[in-house]
N, C-alpha and C. Protein backbone atom coordinates (compact mmCIF):
# COMPACT_ATOMS: atom_id res chain seq x y z
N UNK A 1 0.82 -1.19 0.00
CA UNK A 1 0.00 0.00 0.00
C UNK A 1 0.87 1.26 0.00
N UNK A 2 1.85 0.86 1.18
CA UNK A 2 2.97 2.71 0.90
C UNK A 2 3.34 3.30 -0.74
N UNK A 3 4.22 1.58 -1.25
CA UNK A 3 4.38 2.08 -2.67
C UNK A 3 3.03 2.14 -3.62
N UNK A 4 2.18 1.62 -3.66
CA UNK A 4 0.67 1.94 -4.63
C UNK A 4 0.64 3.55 -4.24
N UNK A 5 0.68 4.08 -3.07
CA UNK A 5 0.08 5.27 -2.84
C UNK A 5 1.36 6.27 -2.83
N UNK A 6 2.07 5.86 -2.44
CA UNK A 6 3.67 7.33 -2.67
C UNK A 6 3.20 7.98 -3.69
N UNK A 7 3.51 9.21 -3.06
CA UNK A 7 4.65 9.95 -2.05
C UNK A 7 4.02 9.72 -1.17
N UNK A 8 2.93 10.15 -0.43
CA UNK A 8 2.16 9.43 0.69
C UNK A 8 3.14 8.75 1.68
N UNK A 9 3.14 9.15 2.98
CA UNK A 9 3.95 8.08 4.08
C UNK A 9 2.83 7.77 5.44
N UNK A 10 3.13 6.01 5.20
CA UNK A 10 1.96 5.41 5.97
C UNK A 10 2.53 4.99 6.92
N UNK A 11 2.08 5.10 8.04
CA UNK A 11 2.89 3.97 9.64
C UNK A 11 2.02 2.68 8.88
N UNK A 12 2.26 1.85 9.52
CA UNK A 12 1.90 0.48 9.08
C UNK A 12 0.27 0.10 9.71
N UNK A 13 -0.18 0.80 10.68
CA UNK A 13 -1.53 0.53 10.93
C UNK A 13 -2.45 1.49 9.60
N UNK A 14 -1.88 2.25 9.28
CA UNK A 14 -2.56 3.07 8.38
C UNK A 14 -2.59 2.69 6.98
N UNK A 15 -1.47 1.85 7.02
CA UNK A 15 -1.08 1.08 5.34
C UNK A 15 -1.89 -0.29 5.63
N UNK A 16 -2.27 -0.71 6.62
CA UNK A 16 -3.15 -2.17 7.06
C UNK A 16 -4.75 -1.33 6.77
N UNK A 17 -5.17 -0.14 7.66
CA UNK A 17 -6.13 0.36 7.45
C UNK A 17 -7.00 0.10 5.61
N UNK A 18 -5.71 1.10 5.11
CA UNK A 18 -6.04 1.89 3.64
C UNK A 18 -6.45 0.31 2.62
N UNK A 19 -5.47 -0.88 3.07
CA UNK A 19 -5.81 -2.02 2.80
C UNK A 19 -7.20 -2.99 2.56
N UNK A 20 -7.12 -2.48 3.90
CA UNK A 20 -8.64 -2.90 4.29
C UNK A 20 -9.75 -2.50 3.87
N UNK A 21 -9.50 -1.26 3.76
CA UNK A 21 -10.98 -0.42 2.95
C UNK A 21 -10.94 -0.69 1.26
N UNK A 22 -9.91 -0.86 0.80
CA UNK A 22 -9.64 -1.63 -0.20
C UNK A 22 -10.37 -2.72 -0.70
N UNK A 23 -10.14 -3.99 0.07
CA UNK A 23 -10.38 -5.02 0.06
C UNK A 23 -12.08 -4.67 0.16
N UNK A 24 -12.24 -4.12 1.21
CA UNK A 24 -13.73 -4.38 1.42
C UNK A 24 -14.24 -3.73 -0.07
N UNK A 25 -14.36 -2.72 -0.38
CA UNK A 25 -14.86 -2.07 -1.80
C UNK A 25 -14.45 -2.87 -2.68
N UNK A 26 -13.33 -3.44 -3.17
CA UNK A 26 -13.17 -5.29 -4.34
C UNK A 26 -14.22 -6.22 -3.97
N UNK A 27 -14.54 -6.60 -2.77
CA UNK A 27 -15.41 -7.76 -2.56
C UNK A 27 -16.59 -7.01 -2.65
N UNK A 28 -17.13 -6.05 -2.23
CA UNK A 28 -18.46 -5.45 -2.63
C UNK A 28 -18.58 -5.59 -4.26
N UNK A 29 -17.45 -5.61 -4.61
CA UNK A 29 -17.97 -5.04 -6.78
C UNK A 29 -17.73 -6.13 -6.97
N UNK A 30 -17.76 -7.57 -6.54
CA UNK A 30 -17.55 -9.34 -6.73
C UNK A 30 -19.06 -9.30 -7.55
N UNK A 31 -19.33 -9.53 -8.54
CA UNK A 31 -20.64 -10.06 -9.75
C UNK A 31 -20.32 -10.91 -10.45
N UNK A 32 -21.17 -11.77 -10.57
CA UNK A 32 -20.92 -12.65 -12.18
C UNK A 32 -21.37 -12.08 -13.04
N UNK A 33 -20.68 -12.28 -14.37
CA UNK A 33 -21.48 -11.78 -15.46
C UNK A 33 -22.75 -12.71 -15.64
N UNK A 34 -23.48 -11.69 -16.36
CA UNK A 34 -25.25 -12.24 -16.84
C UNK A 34 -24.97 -13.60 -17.59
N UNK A 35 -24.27 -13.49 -18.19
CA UNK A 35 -24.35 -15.03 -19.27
C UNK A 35 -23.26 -16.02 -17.92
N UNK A 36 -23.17 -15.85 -17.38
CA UNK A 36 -22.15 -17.09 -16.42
C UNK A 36 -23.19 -18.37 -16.33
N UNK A 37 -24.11 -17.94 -15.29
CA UNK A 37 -24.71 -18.88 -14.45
C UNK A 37 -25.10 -20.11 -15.88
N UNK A 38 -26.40 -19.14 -16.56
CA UNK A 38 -27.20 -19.81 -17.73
C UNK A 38 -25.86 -20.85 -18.63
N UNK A 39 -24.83 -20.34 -18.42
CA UNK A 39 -23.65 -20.93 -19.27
C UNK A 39 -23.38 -22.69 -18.53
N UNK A 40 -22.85 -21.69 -17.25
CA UNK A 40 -22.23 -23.49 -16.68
C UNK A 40 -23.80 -24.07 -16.40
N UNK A 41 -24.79 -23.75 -16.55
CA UNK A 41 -26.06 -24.80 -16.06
C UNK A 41 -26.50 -25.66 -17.81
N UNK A 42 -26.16 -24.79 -18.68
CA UNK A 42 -26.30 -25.25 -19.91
C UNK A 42 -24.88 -26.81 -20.23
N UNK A 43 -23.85 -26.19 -19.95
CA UNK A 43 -22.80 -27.19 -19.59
C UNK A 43 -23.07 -28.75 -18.58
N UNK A 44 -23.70 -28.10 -17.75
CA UNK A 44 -24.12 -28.70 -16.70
C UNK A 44 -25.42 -30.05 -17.07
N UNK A 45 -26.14 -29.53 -18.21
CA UNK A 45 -27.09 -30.01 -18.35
C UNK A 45 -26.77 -30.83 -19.59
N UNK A 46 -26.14 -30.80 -19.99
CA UNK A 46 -25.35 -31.65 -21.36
C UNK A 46 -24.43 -32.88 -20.52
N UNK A 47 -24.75 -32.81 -19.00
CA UNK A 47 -23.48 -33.96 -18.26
C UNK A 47 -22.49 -33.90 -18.71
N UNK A 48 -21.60 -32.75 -18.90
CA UNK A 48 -20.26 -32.52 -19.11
C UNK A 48 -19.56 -31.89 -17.17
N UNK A 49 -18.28 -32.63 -17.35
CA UNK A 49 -17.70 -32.20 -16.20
C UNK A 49 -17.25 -30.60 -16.11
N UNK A 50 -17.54 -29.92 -15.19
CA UNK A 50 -17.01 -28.54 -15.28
C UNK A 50 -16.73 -28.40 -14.17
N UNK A 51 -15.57 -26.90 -14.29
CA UNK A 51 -14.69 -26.85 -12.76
C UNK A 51 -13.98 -25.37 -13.66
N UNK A 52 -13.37 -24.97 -12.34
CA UNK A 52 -13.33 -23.23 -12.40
C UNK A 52 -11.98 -23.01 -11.95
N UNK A 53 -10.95 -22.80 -13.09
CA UNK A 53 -9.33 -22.91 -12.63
C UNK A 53 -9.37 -21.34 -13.04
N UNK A 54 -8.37 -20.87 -11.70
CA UNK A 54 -8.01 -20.09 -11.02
C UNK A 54 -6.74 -19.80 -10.64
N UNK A 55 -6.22 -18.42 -10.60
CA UNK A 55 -4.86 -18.17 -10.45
C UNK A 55 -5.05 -17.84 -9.03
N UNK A 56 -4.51 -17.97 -8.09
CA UNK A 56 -4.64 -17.10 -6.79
C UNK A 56 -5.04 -18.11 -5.45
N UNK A 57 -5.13 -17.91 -4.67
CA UNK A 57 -5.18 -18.09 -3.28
C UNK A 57 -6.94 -18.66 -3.13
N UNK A 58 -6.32 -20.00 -2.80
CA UNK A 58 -7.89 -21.28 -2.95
C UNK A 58 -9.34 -20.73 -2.13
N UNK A 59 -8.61 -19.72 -1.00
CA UNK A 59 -9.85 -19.51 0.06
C UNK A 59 -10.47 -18.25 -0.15
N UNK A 60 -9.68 -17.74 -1.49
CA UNK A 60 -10.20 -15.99 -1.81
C UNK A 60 -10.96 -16.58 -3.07
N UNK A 61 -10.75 -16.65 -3.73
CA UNK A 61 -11.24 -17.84 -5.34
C UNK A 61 -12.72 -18.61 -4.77
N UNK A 62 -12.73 -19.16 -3.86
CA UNK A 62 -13.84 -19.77 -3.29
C UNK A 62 -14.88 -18.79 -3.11
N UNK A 63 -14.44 -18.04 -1.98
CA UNK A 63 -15.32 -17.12 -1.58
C UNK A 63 -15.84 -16.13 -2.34
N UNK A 64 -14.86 -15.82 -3.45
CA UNK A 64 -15.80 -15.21 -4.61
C UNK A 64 -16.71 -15.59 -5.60
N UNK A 65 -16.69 -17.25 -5.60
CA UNK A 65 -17.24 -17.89 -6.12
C UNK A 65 -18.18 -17.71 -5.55
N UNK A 66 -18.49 -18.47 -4.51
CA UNK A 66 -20.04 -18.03 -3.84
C UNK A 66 -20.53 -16.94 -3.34
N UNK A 67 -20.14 -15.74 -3.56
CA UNK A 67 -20.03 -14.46 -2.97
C UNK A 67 -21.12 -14.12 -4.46
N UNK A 68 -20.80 -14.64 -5.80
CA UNK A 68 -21.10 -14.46 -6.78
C UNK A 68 -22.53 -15.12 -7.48
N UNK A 69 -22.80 -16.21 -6.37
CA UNK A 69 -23.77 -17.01 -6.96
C UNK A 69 -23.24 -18.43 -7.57
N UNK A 70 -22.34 -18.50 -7.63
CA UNK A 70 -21.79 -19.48 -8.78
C UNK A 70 -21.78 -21.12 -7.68
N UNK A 71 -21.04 -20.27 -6.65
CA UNK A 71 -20.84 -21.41 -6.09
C UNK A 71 -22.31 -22.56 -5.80
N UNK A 72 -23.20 -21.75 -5.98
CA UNK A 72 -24.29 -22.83 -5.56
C UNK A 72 -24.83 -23.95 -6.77
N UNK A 73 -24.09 -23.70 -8.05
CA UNK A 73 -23.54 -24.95 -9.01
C UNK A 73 -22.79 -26.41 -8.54
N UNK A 74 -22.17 -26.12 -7.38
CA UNK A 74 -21.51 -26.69 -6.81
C UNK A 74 -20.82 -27.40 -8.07
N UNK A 75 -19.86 -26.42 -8.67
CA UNK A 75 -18.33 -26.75 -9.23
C UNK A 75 -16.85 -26.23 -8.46
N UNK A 76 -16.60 -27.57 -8.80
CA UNK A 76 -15.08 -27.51 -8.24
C UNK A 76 -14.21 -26.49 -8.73
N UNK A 77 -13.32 -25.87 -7.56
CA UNK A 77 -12.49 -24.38 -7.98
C UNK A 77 -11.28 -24.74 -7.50
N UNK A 78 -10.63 -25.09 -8.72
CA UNK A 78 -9.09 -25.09 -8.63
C UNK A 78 -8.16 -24.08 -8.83
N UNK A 79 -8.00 -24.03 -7.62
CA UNK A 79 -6.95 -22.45 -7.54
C UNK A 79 -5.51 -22.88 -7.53
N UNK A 80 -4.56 -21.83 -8.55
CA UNK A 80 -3.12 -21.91 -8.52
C UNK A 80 -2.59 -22.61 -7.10
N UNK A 81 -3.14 -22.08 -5.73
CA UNK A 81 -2.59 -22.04 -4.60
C UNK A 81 -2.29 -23.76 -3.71
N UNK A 82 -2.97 -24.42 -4.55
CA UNK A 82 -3.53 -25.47 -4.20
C UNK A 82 -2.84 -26.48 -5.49
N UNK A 83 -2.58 -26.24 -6.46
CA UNK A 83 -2.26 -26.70 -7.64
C UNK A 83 -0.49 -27.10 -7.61
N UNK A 84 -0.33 -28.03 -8.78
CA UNK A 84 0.97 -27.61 -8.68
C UNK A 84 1.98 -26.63 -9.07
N UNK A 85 1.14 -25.68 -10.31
CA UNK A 85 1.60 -24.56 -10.89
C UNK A 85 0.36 -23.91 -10.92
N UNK A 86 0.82 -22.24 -11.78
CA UNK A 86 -0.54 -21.46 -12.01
C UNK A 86 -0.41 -21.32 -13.25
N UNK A 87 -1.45 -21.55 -14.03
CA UNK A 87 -1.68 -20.69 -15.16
C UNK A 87 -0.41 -19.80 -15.20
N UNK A 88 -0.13 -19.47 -16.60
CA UNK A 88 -0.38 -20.93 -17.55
C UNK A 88 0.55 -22.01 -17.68
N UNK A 89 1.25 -22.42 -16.73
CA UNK A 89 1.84 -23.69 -17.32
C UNK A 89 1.25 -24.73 -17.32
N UNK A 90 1.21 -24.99 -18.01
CA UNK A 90 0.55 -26.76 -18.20
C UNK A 90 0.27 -27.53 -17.11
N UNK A 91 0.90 -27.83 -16.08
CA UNK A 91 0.81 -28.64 -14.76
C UNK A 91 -0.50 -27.99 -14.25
N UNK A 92 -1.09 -27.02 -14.34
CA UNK A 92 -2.21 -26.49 -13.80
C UNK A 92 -3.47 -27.42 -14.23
N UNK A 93 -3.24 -26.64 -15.51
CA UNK A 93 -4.74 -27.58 -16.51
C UNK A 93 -4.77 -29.05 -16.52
N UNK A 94 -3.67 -29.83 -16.31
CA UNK A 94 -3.24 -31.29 -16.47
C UNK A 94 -4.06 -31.52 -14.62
N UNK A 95 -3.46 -30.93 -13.68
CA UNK A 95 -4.12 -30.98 -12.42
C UNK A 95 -5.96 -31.14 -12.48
N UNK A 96 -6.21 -29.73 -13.01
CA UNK A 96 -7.75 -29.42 -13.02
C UNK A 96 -8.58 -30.69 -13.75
N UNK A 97 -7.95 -31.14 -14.91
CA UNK A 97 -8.30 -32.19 -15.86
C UNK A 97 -8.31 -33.02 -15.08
N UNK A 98 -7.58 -33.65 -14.50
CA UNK A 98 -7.29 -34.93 -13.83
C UNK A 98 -8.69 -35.16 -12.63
N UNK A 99 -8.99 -34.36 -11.93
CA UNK A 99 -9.06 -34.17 -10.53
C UNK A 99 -10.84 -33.68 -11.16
N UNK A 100 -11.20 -33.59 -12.46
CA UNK A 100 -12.24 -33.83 -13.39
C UNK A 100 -12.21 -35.12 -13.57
N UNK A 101 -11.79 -36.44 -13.62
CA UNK A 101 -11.56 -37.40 -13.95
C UNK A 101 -11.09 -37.43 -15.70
N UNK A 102 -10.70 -36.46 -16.29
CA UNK A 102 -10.55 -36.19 -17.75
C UNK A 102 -9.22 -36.27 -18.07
N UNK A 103 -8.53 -36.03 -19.29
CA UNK A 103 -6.95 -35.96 -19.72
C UNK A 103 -7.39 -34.17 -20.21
N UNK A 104 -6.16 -34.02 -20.61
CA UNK A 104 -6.44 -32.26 -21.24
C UNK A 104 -7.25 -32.59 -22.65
N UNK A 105 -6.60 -33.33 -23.01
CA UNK A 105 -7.92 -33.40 -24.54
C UNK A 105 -8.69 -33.67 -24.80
N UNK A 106 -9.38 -34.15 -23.49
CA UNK A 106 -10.78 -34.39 -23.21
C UNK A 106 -11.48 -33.03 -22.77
N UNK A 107 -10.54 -32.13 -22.48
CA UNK A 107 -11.69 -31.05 -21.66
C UNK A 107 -11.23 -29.92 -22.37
N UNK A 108 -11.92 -28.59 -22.54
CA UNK A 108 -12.21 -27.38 -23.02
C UNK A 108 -12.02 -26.38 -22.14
N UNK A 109 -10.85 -25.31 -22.25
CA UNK A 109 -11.08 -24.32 -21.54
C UNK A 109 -11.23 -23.19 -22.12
N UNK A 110 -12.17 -22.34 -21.27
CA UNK A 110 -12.89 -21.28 -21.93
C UNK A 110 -12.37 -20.11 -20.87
N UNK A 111 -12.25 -19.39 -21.85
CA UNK A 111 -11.22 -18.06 -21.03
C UNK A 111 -10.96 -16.82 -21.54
N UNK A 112 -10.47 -15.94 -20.81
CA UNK A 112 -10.52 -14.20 -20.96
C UNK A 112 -8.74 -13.58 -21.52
N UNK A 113 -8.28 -15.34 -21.06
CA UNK A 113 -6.56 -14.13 -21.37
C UNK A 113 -5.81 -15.01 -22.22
N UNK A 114 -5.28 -14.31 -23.21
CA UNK A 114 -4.96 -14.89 -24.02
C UNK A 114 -3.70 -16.02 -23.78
N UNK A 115 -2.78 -15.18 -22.73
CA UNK A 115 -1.42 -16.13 -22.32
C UNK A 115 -1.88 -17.02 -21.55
N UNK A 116 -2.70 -16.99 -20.42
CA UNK A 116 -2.79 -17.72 -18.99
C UNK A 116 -3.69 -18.35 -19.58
N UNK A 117 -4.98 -18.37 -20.23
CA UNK A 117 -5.84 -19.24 -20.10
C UNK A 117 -5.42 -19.97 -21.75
N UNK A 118 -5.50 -19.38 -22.63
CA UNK A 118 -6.07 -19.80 -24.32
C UNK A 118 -4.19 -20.84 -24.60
N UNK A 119 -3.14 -19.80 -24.66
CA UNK A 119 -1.59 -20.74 -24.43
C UNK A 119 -1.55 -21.46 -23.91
N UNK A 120 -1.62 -21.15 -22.31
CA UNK A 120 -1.74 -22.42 -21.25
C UNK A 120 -2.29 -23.64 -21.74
N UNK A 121 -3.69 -23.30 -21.72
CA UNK A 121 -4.23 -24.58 -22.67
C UNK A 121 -3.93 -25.19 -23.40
N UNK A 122 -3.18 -24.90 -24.61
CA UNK A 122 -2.96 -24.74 -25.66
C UNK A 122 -1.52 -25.74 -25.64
N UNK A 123 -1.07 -24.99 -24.96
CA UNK A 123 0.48 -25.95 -24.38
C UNK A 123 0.26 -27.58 -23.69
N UNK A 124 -0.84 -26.81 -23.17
CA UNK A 124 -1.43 -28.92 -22.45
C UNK A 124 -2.12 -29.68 -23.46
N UNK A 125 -1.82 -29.35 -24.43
CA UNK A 125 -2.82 -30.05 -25.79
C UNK A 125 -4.38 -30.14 -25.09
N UNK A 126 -4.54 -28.59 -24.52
CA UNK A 126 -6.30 -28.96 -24.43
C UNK A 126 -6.75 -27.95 -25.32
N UNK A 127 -8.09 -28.43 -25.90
CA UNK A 127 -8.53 -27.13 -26.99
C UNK A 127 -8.83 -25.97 -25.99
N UNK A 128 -9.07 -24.72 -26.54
CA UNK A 128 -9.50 -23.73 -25.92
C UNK A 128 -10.37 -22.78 -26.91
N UNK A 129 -10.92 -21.58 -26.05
CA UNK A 129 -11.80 -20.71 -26.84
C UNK A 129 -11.81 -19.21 -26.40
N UNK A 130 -11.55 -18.66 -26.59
CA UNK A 130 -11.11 -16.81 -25.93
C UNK A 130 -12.34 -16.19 -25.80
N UNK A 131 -12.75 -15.71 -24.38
CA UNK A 131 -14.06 -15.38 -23.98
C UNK A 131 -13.25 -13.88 -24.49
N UNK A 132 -13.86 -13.26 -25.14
CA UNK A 132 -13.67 -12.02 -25.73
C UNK A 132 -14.93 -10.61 -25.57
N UNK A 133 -15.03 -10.82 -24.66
CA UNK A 133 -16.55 -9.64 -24.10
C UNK A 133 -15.99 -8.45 -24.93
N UNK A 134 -15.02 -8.01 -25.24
CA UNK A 134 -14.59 -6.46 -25.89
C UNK A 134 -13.95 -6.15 -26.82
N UNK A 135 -13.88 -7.38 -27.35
CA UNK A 135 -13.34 -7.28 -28.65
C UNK A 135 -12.03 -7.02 -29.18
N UNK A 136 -11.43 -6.98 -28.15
CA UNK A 136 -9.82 -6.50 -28.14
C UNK A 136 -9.22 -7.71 -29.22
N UNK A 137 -9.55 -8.51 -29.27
CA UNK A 137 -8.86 -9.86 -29.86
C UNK A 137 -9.11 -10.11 -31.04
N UNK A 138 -9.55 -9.34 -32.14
CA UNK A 138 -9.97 -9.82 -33.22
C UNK A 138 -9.14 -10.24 -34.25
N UNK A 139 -9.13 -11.23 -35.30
CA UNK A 139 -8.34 -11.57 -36.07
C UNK A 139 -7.03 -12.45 -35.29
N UNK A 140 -7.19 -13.12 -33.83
CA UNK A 140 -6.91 -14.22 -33.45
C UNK A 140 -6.93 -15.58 -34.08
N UNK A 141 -5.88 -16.29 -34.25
CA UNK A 141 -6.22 -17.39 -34.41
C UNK A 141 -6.90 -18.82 -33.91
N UNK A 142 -7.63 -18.23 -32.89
CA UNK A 142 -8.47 -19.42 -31.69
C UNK A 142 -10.14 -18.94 -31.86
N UNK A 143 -10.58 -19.89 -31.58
CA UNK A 143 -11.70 -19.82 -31.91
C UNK A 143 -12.44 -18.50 -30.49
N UNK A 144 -13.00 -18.18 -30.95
CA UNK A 144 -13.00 -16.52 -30.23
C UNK A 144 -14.76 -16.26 -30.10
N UNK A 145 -15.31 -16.60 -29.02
CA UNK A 145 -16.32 -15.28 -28.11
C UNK A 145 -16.74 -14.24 -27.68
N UNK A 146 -17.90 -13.62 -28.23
CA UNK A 146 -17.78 -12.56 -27.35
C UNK A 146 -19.14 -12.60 -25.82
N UNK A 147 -19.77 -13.32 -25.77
CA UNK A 147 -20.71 -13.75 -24.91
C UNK A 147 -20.49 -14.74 -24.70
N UNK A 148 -20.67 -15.55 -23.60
CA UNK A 148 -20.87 -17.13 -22.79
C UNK A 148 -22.37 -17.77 -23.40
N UNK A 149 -22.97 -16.59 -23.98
CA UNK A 149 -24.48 -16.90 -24.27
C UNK A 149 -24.21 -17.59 -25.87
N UNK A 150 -23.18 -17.36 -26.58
CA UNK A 150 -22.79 -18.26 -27.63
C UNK A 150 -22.26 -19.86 -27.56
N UNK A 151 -21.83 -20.25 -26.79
CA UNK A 151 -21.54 -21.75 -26.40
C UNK A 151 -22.95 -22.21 -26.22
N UNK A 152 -22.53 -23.64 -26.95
CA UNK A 152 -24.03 -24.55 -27.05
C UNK A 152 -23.44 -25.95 -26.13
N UNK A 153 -22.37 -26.62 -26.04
CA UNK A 153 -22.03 -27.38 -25.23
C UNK A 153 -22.90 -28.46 -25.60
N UNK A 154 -23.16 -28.78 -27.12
CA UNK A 154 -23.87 -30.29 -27.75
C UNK A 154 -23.50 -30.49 -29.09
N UNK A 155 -22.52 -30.33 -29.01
CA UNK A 155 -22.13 -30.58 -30.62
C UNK A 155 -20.43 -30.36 -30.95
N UNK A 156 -19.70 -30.73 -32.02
CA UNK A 156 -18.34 -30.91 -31.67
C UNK A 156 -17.76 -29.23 -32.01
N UNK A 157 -18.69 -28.70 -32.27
CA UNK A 157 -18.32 -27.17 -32.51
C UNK A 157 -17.97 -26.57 -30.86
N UNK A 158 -18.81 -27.18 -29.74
CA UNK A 158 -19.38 -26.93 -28.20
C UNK A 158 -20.03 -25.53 -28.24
């Protein structure tokens, strides 16, 4: 917090404080997007295995999960922290796959970043698909999204 905010000089209860109020205003703006839920229940409903890999710390990842609604899908959230690597190296997705009962080329990951999620993947020989809400990505070579409300999850297109 001292260096985010310098020149600013914080005693350390005040840099714990400024933290805190922090944190609390991030977890207040915690939402799923509109197309999430309808997405993994559509997934869900095709009896495909799904699970929610994650960079970061297993008990913050959780709690935003259900903070969000999601968690009451009751899908598994594999966080970096817990894993043997994070996104994107391969040992992540090979983990998440596994612990799905799947190999990587059995399973699909669907994702927002091009290195960590769509490479990563990509490197574990699992297919992938670039959730693209803004369009930043166009003329990619991966098969590319811009809504969750486009996945059909019944057919080899998914």
């Amino acid at each position: 917090m001292r260096e985010f905010l310098a020149p600013q000089v914080f005693s350390d209860s005040e840099a714990d404080d400024a933290f805190a109020e922090y944190w609390a205003a991030y977890v207040e703006a915690w939402r799923p997007f509109p197309d999430a839920v309808p997405a993994l229940r559509r997934a869900l409903g095709q009896g495909l295995a799904v699970g929610i890999l994650t960079n970061g710390d297993a008990a913050d990842q959780r709690r935003k999960v259900r903070a969000t609604g999601l968690g009451e899908l009751g899908i598994p959230v594999f966080a970096s922290s817990e894993l043997p690597a994070a996104k994107p190296d391969p040992r992540a997705f090979a983990a998440a796959c596994a612990a799905l009962g799947a190999a990587p080329g059995e399973c699909l990951m669907i994702g927002d970043s091009l290195e960590n999620d769509i490479a990563g993947a990509q490197n574990a020989a699992m297919p992938a698909i670039l959730l693209d809400r803004y369009g930043r990505h166009r003329g990619v070579s991966v098969q590319r999204v811009t809504s969750l409300d486009e996945l059909r999850f019944d057919g080899p297109d998914r």
